[in-house]
PDB file of N, CA and C in Angstrom:
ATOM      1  N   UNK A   1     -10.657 -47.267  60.558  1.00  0.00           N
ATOM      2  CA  UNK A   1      -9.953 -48.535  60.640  1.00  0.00           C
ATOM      3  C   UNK A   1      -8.901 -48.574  59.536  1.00  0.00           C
ATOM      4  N   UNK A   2      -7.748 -49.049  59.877  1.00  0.00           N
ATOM      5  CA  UNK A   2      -7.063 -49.522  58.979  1.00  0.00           C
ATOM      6  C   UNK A   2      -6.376 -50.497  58.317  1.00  0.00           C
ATOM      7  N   UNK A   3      -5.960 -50.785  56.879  1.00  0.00           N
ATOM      8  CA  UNK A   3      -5.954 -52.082  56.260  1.00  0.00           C
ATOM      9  C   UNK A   3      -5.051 -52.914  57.334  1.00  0.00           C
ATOM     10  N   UNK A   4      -4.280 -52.287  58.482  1.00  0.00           N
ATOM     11  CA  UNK A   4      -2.936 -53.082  59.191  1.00  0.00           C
ATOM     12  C   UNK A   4      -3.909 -53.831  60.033  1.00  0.00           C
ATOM     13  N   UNK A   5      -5.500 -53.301  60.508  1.00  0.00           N
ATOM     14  CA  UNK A   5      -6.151 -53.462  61.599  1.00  0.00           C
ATOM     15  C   UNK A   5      -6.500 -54.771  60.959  1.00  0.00           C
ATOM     16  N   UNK A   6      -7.340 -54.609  59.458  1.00  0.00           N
ATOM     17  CA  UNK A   6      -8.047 -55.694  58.649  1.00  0.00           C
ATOM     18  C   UNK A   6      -7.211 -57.087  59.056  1.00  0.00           C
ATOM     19  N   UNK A   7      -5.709 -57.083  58.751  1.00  0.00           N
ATOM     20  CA  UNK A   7      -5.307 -58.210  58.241  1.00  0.00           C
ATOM     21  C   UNK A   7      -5.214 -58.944  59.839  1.00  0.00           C
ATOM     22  N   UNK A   8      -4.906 -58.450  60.571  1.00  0.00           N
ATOM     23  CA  UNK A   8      -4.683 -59.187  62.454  1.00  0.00           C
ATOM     24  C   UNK A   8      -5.594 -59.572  62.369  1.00  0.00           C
ATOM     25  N   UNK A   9      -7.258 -59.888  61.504  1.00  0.00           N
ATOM     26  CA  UNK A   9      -8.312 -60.765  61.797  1.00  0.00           C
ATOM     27  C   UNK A   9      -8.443 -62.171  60.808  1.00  0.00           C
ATOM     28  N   UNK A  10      -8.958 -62.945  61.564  1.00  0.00           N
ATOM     29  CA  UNK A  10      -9.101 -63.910  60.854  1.00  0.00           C
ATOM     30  C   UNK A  10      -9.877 -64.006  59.694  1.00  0.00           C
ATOM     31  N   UNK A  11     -10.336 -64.446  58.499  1.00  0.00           N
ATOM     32  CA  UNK A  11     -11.405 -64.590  57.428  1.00  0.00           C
ATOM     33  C   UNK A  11     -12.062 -65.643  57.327  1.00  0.00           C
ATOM     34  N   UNK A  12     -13.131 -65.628  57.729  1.00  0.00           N
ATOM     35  CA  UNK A  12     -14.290 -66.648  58.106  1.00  0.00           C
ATOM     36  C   UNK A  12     -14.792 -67.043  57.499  1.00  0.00           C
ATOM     37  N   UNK A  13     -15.694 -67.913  56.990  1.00  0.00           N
ATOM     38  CA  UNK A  13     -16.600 -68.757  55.732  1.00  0.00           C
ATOM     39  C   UNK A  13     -18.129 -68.747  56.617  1.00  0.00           C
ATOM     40  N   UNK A  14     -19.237 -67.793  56.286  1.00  0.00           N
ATOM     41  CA  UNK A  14     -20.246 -67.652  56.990  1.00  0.00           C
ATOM     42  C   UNK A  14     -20.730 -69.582  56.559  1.00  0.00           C
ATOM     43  N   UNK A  15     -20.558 -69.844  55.150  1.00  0.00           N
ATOM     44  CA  UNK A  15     -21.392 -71.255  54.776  1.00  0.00           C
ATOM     45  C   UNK A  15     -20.756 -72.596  54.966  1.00  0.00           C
ATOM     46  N   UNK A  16     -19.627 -72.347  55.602  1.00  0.00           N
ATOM     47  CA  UNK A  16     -18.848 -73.582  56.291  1.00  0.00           C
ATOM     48  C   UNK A  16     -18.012 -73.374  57.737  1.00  0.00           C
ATOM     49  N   UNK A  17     -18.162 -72.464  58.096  1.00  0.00           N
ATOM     50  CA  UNK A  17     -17.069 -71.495  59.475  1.00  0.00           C
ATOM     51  C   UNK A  17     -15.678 -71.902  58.831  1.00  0.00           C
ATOM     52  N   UNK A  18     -15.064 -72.564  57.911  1.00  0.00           N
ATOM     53  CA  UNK A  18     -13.847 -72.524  58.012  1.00  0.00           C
ATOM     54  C   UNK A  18     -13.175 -71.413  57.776  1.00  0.00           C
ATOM     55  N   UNK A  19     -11.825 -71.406  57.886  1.00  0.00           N
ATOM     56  CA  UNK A  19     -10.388 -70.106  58.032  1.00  0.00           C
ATOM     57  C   UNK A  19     -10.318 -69.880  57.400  1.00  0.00           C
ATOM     58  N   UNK A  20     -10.703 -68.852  56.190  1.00  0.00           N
ATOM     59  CA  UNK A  20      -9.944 -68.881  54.766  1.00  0.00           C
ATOM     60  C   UNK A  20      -8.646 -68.667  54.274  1.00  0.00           C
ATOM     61  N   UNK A  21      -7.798 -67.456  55.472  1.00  0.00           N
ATOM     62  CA  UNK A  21      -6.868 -66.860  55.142  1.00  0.00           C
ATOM     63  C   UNK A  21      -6.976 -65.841  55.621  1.00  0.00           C
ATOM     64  N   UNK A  22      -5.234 -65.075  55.281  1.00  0.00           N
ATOM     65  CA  UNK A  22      -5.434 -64.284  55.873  1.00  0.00           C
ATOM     66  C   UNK A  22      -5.088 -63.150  54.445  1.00  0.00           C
ATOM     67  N   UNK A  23      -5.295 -61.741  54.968  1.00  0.00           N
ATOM     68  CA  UNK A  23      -5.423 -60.655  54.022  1.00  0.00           C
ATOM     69  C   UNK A  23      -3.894 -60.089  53.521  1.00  0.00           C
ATOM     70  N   UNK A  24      -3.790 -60.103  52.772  1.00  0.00           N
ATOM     71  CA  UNK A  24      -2.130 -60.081  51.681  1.00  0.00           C
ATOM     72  C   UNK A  24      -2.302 -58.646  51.237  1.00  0.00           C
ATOM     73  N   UNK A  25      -3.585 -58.031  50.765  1.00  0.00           N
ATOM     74  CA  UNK A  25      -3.413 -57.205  49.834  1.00  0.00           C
ATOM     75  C   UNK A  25      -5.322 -56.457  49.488  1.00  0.00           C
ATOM     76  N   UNK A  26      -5.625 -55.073  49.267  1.00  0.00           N
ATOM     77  CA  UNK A  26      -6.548 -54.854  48.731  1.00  0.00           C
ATOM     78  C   UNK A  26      -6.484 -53.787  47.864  1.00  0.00           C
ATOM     79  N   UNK A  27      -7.872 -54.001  47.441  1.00  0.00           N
ATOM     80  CA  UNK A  27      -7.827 -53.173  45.830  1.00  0.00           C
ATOM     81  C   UNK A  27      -8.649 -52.576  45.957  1.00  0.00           C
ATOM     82  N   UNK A  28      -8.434 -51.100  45.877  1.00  0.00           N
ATOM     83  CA  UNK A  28      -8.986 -49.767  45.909  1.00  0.00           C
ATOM     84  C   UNK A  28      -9.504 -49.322  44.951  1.00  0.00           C
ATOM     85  N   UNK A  29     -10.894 -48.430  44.729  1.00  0.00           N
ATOM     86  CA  UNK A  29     -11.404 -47.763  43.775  1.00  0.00           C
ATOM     87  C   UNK A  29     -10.867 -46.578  43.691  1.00  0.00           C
ATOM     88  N   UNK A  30      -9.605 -45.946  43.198  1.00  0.00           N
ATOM     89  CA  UNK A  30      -8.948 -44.994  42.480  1.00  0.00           C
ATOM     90  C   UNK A  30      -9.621 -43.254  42.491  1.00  0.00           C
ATOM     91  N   UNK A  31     -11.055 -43.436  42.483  1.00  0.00           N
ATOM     92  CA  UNK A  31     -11.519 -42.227  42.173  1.00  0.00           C
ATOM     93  C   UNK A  31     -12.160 -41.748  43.454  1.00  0.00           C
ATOM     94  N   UNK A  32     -13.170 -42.814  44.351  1.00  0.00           N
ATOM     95  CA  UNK A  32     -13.697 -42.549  45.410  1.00  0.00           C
ATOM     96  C   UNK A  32     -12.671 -43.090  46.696  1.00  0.00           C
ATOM     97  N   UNK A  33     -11.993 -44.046  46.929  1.00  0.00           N
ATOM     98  CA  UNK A  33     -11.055 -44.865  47.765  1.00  0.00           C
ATOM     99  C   UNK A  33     -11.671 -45.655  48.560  1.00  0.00           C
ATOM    100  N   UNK A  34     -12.674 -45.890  48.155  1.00  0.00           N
ATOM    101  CA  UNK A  34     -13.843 -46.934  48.762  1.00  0.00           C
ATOM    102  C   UNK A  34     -12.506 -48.441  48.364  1.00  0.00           C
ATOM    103  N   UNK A  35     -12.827 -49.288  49.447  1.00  0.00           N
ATOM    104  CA  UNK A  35     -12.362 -51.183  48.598  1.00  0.00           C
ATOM    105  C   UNK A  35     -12.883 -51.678  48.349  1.00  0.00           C
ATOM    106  N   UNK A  36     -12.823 -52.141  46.994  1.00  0.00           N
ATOM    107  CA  UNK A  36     -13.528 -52.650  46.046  1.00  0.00           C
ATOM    108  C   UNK A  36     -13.668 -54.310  46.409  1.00  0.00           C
ATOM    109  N   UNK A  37     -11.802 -54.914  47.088  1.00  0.00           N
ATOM    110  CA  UNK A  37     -11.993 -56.400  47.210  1.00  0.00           C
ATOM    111  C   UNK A  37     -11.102 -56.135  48.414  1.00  0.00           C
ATOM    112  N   UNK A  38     -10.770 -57.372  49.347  1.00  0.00           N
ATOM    113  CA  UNK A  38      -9.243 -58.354  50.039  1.00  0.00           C
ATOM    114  C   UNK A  38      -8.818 -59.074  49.099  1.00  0.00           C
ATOM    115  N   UNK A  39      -7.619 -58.874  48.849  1.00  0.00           N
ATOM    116  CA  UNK A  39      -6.983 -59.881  48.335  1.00  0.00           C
ATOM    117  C   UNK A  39      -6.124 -61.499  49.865  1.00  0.00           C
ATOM    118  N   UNK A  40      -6.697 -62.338  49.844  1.00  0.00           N
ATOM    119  CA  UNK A  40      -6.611 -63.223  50.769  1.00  0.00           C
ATOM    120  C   UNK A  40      -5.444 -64.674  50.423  1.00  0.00           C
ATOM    121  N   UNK A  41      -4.442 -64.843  51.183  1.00  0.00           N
ATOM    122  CA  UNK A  41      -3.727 -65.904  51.186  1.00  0.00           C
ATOM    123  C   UNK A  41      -3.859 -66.872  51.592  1.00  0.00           C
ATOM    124  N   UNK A  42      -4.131 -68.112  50.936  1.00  0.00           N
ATOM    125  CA  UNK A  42      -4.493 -69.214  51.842  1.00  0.00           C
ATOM    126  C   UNK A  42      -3.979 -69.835  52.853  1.00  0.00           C
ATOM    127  N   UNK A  43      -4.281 -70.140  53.689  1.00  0.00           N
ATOM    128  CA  UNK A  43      -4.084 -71.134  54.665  1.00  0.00           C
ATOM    129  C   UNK A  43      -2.753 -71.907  54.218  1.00  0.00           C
ATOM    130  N   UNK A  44      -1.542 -72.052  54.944  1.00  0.00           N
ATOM    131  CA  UNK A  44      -0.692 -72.961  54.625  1.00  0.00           C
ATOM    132  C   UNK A  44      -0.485 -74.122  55.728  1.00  0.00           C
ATOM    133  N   UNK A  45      -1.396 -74.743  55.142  1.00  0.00           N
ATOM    134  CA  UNK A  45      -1.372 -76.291  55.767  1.00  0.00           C
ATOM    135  C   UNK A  45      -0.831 -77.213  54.936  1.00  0.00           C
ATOM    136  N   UNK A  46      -0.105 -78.437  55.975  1.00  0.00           N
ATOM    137  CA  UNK A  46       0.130 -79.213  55.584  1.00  0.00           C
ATOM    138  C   UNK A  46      -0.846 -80.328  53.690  1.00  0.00           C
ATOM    139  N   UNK A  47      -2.173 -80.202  54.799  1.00  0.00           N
ATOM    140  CA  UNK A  47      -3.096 -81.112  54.140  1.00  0.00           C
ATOM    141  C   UNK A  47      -3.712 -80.391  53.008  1.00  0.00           C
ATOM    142  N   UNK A  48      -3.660 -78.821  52.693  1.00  0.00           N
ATOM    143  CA  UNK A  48      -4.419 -78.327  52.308  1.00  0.00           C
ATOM    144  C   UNK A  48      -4.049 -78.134  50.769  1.00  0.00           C
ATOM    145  N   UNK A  49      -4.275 -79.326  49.910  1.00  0.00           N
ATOM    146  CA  UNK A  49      -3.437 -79.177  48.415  1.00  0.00           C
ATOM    147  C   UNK A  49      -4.401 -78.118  47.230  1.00  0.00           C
ATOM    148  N   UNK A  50      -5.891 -78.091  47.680  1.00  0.00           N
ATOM    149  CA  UNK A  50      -6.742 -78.163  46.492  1.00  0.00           C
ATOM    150  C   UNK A  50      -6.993 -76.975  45.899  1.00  0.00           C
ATOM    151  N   UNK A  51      -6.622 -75.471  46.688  1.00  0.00           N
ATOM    152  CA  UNK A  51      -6.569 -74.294  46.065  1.00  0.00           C
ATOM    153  C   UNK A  51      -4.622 -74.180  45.410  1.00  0.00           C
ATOM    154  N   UNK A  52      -3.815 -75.340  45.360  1.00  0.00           N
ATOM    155  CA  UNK A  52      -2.823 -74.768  44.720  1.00  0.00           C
ATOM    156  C   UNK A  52      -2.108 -73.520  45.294  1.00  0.00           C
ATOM    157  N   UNK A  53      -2.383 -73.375  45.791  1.00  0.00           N
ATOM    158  CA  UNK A  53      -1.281 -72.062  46.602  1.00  0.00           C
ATOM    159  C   UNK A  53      -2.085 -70.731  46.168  1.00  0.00           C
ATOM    160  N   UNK A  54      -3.259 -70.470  45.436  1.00  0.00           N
ATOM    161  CA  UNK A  54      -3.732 -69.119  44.705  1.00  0.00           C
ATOM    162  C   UNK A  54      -3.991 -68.038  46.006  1.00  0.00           C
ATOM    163  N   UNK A  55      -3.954 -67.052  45.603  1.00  0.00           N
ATOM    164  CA  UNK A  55      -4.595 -65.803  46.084  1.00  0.00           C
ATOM    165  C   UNK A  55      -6.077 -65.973  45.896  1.00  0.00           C
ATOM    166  N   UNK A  56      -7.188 -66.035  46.985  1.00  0.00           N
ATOM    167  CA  UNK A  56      -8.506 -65.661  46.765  1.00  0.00           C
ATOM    168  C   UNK A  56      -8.886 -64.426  46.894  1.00  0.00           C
ATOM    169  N   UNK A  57      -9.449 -63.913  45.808  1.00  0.00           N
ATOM    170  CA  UNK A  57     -10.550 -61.960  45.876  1.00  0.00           C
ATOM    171  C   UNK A  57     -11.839 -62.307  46.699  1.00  0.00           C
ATOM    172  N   UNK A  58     -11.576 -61.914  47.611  1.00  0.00           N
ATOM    173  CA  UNK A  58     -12.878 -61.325  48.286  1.00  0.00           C
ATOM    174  C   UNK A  58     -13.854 -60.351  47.915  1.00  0.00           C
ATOM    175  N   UNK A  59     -14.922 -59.799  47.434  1.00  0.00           N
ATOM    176  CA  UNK A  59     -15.111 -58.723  47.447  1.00  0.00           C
ATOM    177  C   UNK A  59     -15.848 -57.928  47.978  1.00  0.00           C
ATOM    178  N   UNK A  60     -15.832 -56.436  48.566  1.00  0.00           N
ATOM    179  CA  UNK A  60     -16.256 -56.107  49.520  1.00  0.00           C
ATOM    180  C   UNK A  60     -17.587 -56.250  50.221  1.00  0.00           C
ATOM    181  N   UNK A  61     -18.588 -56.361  48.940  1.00  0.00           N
ATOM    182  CA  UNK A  61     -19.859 -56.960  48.964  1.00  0.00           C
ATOM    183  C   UNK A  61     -20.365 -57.722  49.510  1.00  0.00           C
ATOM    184  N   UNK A  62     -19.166 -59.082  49.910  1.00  0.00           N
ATOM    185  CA  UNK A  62     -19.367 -60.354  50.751  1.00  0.00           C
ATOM    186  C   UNK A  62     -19.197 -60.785  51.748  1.00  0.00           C
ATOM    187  N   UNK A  63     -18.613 -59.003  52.221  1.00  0.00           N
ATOM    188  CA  UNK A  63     -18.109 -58.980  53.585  1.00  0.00           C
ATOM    189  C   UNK A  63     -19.788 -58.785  54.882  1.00  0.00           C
ATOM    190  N   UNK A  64     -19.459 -59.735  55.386  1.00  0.00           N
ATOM    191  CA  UNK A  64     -21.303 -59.511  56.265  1.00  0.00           C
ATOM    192  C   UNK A  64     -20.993 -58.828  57.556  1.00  0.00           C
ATOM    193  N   UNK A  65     -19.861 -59.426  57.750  1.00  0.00           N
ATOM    194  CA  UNK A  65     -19.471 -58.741  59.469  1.00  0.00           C
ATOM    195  C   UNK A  65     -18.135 -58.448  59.674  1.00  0.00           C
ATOM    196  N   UNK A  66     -17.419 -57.283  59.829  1.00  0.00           N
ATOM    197  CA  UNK A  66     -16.472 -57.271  60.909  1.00  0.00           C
ATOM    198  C   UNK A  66     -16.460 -57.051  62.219  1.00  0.00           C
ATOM    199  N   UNK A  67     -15.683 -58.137  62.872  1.00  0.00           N
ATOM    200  CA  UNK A  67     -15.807 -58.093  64.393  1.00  0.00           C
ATOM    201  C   UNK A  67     -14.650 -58.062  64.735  1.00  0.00           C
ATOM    202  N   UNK A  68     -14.452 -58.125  66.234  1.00  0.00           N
ATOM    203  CA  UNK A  68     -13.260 -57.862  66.940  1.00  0.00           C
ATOM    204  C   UNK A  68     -12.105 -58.623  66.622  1.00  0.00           C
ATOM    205  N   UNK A  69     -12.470 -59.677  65.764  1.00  0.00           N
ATOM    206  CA  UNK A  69     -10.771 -60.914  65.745  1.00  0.00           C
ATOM    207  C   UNK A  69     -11.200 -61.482  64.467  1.00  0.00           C
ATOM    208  N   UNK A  70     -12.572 -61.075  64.142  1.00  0.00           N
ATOM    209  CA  UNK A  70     -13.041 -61.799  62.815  1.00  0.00           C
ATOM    210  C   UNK A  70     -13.381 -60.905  61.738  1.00  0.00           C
ATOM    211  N   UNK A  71     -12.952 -61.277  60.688  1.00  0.00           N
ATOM    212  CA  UNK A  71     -14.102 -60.847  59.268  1.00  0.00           C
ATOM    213  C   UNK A  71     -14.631 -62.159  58.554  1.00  0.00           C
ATOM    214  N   UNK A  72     -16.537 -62.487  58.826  1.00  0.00           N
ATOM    215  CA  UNK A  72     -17.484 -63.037  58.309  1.00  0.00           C
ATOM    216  C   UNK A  72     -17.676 -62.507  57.161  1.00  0.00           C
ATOM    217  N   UNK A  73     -17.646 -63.612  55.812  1.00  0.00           N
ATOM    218  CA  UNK A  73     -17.598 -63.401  54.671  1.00  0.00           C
ATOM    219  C   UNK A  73     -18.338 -64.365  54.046  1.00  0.00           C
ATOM    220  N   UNK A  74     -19.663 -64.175  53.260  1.00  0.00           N
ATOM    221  CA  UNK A  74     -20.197 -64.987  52.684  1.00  0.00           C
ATOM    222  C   UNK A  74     -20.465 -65.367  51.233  1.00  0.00           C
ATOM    223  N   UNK A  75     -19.251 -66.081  51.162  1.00  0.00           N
ATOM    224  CA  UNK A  75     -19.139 -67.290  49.812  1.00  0.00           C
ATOM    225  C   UNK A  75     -18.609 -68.161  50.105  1.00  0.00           C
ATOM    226  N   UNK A  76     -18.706 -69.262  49.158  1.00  0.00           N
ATOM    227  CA  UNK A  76     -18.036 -70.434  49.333  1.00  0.00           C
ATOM    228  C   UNK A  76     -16.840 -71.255  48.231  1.00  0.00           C
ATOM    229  N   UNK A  77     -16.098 -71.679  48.527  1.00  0.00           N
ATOM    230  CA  UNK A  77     -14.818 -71.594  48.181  1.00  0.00           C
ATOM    231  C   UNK A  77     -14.606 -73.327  47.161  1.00  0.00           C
TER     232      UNK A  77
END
């Protein structure tokens, strides 16, 4: 799979289903090339003031599922 495949999916919130964003960027372990995180862009909504515009790190650890249109990710925001 590749990171172009990653980002065409949505990023899911296993502890609320909401959208988190979508994938901007990830960060690679240098020695093995395993990913370490997603780097994730938020949602640009109108209503949506309270993350400030930040980049959220995912990290790979929290990833529970990739599926066909989704990546299930469990933390909460």
């Amino acid at each position: 799979m590749r990171l172009s495949d990653l980002q065409s999916k949505n990023i899911v919130s296993l502890s609320d289903g909401r959208n988190i964003g979508n994938i901007i960027d990830a960060k690679i372990n240098e020695e093995t090339g395993e990913i370490i995180s997603l780097i994730i862009e938020p949602n640009k909504s109108f209503f949506s003031f309270s993350n400030k515009g930040l980049d959220t790190e995912i990290y790979w650890k929290h990833i529970e599922k990739i599926g066909e249109d989704v990546i299930l990710v469990n933390i909460s925001l």
